[in-house]
N, C-alpha and C. Protein backbone atom coordinates (compact mmCIF):
# COMPACT_ATOMS: atom_id res chain seq x y z
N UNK A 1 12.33 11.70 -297.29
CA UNK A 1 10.91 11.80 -297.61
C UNK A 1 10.43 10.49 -298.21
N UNK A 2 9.32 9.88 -297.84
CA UNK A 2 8.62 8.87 -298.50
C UNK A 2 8.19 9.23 -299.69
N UNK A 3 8.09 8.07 -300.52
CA UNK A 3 7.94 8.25 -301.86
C UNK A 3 6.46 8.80 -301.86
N UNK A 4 5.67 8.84 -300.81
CA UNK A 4 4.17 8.95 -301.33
C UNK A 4 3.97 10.65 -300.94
N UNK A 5 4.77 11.23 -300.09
CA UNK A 5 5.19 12.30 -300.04
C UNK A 5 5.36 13.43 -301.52
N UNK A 6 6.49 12.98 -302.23
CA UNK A 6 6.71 13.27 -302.66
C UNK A 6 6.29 13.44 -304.33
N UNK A 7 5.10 12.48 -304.22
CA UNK A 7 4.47 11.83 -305.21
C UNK A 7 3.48 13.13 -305.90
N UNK A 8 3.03 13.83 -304.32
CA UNK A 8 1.76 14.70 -304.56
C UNK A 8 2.64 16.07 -304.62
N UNK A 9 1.80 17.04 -305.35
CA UNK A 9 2.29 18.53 -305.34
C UNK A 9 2.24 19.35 -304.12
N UNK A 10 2.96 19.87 -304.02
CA UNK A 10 2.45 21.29 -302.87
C UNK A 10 1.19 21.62 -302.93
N UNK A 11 0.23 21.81 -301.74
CA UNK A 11 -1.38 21.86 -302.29
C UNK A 11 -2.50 21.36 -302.78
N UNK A 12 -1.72 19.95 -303.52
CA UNK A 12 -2.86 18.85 -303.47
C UNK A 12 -3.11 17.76 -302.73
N UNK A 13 -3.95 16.90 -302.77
CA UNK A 13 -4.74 16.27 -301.48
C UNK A 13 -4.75 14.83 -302.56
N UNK A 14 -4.49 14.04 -301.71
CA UNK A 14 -4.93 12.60 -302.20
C UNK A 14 -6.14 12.41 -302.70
N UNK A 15 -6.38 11.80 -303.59
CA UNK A 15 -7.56 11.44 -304.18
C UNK A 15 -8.82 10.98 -303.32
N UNK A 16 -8.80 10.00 -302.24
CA UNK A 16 -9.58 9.84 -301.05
C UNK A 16 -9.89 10.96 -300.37
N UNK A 17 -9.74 11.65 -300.38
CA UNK A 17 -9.78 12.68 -299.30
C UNK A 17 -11.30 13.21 -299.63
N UNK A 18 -11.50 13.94 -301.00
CA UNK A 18 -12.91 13.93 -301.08
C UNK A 18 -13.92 12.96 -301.08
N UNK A 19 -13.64 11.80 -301.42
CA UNK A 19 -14.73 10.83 -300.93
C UNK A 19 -14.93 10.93 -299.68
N UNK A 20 -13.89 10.51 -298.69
CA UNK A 20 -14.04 10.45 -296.98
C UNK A 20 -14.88 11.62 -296.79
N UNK A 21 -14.66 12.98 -297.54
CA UNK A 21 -15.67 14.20 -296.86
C UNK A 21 -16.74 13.91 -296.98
N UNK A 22 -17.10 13.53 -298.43
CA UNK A 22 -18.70 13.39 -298.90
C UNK A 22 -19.11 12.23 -298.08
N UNK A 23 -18.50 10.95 -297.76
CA UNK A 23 -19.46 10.15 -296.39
C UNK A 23 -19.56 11.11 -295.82
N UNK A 24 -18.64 11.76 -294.77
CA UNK A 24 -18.66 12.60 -293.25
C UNK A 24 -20.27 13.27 -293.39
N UNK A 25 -19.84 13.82 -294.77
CA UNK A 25 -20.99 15.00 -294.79
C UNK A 25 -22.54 14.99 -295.57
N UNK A 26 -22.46 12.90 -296.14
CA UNK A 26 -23.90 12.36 -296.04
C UNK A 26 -24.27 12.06 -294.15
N UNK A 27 -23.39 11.57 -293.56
CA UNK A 27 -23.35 10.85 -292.08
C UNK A 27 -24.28 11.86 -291.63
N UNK A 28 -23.10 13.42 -291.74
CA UNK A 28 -24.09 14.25 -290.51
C UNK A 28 -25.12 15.03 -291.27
N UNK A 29 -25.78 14.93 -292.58
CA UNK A 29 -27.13 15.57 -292.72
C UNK A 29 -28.27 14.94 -292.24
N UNK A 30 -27.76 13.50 -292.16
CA UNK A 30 -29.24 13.05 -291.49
C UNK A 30 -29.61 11.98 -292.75
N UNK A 31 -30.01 12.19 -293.75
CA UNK A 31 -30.72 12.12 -295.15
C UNK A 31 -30.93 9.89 -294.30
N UNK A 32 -30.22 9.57 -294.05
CA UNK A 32 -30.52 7.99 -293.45
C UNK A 32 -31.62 7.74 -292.56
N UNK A 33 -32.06 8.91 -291.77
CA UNK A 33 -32.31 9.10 -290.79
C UNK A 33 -33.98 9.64 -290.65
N UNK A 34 -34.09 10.68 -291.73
CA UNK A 34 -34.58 11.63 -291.53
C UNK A 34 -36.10 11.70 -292.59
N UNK A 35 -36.11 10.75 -293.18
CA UNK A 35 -37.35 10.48 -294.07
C UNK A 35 -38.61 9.45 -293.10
N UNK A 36 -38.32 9.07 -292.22
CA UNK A 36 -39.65 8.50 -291.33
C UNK A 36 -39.80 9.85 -290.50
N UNK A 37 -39.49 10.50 -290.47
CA UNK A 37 -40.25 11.30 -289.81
C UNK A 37 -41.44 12.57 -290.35
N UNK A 38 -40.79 12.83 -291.80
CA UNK A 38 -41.94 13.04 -292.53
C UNK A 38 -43.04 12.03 -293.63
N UNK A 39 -42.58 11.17 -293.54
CA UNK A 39 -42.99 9.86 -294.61
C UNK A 39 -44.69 10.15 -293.80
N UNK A 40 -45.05 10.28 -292.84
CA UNK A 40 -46.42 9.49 -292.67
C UNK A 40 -47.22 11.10 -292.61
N UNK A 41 -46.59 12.17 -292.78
CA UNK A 41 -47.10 13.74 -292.93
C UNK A 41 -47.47 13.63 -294.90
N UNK A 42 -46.35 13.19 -295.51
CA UNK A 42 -46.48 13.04 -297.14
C UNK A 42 -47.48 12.29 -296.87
N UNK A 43 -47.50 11.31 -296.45
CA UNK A 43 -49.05 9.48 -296.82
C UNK A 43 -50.41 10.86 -296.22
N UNK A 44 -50.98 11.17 -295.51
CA UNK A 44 -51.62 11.29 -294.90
C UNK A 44 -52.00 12.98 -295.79
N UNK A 45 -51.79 14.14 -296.16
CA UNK A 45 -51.36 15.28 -296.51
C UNK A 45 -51.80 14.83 -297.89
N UNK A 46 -50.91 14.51 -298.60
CA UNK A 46 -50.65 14.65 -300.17
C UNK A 46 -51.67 13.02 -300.41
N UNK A 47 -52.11 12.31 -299.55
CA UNK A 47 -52.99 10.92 -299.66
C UNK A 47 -52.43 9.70 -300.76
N UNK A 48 -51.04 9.60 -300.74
CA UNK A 48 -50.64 8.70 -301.22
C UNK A 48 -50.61 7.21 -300.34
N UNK A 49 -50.32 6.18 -301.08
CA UNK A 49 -50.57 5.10 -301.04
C UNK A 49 -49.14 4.50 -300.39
N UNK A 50 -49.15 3.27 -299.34
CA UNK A 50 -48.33 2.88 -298.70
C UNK A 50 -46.93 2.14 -299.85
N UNK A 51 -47.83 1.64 -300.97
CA UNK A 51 -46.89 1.64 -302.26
C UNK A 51 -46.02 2.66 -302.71
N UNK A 52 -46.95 3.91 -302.82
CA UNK A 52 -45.98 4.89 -303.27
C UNK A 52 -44.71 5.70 -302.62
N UNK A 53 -45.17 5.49 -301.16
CA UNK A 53 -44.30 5.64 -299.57
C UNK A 53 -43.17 5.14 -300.11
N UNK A 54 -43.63 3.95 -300.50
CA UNK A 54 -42.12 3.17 -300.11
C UNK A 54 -41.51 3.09 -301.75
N UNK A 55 -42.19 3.68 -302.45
CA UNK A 55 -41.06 3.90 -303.74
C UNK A 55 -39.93 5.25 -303.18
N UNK A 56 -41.01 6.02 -302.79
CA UNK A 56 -40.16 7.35 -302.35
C UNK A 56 -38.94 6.78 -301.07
N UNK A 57 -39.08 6.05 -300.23
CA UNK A 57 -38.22 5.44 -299.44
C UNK A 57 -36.80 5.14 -300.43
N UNK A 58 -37.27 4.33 -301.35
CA UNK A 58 -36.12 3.65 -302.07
C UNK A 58 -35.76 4.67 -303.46
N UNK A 59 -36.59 5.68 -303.68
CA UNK A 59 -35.76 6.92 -304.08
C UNK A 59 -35.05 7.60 -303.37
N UNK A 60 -35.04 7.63 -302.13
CA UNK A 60 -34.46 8.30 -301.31
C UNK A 60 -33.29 7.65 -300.70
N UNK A 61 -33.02 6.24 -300.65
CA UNK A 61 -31.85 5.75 -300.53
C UNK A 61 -31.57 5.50 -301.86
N UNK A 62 -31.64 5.54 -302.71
CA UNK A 62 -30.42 5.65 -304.27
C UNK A 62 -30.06 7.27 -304.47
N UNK A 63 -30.62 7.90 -303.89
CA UNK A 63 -30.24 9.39 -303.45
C UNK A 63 -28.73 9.88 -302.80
N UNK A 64 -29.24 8.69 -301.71
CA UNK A 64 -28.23 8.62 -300.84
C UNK A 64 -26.41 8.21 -301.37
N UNK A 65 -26.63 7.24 -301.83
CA UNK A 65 -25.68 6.64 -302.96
C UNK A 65 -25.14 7.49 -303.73
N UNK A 66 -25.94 8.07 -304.76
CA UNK A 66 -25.57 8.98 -305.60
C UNK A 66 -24.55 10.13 -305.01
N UNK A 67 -25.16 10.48 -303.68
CA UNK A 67 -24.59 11.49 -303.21
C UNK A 67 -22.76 11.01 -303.14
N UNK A 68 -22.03 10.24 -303.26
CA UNK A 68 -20.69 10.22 -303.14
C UNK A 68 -20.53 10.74 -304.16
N UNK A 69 -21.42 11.37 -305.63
CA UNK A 69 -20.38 11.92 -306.41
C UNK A 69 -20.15 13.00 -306.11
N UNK A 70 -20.31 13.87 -305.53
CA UNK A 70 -19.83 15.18 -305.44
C UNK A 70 -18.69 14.68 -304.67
N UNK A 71 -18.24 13.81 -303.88
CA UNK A 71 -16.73 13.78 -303.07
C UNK A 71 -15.83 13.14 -304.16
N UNK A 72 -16.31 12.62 -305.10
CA UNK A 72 -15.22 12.78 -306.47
C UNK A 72 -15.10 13.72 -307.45
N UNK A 73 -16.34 14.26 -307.25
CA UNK A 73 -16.20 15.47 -308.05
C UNK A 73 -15.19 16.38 -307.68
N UNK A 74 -15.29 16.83 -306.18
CA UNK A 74 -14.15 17.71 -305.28
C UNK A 74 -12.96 17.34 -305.84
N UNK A 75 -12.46 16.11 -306.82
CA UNK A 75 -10.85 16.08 -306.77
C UNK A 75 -10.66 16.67 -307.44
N UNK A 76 -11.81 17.39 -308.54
CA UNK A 76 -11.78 18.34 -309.83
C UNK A 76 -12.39 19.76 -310.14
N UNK A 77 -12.73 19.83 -308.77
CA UNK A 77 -13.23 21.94 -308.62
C UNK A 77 -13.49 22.00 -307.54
N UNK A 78 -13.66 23.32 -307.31
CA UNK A 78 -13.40 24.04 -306.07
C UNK A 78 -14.62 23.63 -304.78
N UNK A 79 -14.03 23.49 -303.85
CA UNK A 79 -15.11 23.43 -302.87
C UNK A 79 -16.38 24.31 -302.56
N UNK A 80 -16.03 25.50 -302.98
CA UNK A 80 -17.11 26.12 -303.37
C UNK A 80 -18.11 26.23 -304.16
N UNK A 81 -17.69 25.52 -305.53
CA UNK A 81 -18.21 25.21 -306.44
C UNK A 81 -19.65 23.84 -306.21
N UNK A 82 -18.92 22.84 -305.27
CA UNK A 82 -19.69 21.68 -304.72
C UNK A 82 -20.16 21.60 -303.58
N UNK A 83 -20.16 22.88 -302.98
CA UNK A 83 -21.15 23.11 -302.00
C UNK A 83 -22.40 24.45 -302.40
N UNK A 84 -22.26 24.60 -302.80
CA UNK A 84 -23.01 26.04 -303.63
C UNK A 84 -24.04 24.70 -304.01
N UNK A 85 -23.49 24.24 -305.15
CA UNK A 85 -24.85 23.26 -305.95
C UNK A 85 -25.30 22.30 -304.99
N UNK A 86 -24.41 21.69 -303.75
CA UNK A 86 -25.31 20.89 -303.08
C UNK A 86 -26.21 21.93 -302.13
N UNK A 87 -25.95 22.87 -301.63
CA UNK A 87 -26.78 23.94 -301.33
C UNK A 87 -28.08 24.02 -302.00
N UNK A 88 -28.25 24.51 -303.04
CA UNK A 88 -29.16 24.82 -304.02
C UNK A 88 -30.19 23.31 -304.10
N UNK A 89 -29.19 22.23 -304.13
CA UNK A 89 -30.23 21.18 -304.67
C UNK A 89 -30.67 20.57 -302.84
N UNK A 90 -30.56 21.08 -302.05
CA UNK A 90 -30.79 20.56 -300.73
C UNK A 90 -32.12 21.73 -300.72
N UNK A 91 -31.88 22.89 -300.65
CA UNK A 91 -33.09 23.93 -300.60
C UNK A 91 -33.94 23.47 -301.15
N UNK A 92 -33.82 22.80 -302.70
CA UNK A 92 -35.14 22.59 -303.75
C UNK A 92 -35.76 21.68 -303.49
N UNK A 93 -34.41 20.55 -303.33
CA UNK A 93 -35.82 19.33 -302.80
C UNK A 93 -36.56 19.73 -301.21
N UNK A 94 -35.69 19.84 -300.61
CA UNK A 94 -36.59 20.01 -299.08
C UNK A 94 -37.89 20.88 -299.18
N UNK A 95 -37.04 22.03 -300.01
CA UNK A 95 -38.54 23.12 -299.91
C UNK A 95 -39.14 22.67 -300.79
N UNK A 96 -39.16 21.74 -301.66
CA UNK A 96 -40.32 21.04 -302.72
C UNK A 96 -41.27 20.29 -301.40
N UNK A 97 -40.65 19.54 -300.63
CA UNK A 97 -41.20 18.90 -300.24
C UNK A 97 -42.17 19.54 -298.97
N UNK A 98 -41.68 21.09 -298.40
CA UNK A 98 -41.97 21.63 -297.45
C UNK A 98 -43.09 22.36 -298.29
N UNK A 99 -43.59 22.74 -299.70
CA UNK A 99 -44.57 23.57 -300.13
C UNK A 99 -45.35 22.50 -300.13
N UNK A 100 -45.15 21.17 -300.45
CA UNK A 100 -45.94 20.02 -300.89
C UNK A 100 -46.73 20.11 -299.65
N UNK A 101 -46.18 19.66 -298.42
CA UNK A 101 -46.68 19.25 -297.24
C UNK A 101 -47.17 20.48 -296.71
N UNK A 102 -47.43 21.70 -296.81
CA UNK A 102 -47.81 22.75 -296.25
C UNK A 102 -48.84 23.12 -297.15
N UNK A 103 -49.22 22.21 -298.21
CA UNK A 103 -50.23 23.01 -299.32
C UNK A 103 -50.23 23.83 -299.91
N UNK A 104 -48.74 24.66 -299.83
CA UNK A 104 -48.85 25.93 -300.38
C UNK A 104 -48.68 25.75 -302.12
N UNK A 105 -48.48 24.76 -302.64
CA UNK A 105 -48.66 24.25 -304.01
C UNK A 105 -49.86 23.62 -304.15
N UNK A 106 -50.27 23.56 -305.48
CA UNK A 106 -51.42 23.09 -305.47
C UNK A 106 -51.12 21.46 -305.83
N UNK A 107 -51.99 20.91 -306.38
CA UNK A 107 -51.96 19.07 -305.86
C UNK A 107 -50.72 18.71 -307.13
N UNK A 108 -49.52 18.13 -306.75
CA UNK A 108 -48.60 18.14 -307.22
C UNK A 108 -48.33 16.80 -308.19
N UNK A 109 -48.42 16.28 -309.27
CA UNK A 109 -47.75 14.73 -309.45
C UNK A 109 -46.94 14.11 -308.41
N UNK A 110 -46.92 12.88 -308.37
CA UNK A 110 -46.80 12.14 -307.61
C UNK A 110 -44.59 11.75 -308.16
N UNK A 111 -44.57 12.00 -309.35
CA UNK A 111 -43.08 12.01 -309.65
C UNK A 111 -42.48 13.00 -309.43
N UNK A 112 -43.23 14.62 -309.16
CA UNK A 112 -42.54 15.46 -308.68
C UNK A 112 -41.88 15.57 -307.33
N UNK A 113 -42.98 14.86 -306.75
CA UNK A 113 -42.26 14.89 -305.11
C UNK A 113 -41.03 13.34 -305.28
């Protein structure tokens, strides 16, 4: 047996392993991808300013970033545990942003969205 084998317990996973998931599983939500296509529904809807667009742009990529902690978090609780809360916080913002853009809230601060 190689020493690196033998290094880890029965049942545990190298330390990389949850990072590599959390890329895989920023890659396939989209989140890189997926903010020009509502960006000009928010400008136009909620009547913000091409300034404020693009703060939300660059909140939305330090978002992105942030997101590797939950694949270090995984080396320290259950996968269920870190998909449950990214669950929850994927519903809130989207549907924050889906009451925003549908009006069904009334006129919202501009730091809430």
């Amino acid at each position: 047996m190689s020493s690196t084998t033998t290094a880890l317990k029965a049942g545990t996973r190298p330390p990389w392993v949850g990072l590599g998931a959390a890329v895989w599983v920023q890659i396939a939500s989209g989140n890189a991808y997926n903010f020009p296509l509502y960006s000009h529904t928010l400008k136009s809807v909620l009547g913000f300013s091409q300034h404020q667009l693009t703060m939300l742009g660059v909140a939305n990529d330090i978002g992105e970033n942030v997101g590797v902690l939950p694949g270090i978090a995984s080396n320290s609780f259950p996968p269920w545990l870190i998909l449950s809360i990214g669950a929850f916080a994927c519903f809130f913002g989207y549907g924050l942003i889906w009451l925003a853009v549908s009006q069904t809230l009334p006129s919202m601060p501009y730091w809430v969205v």
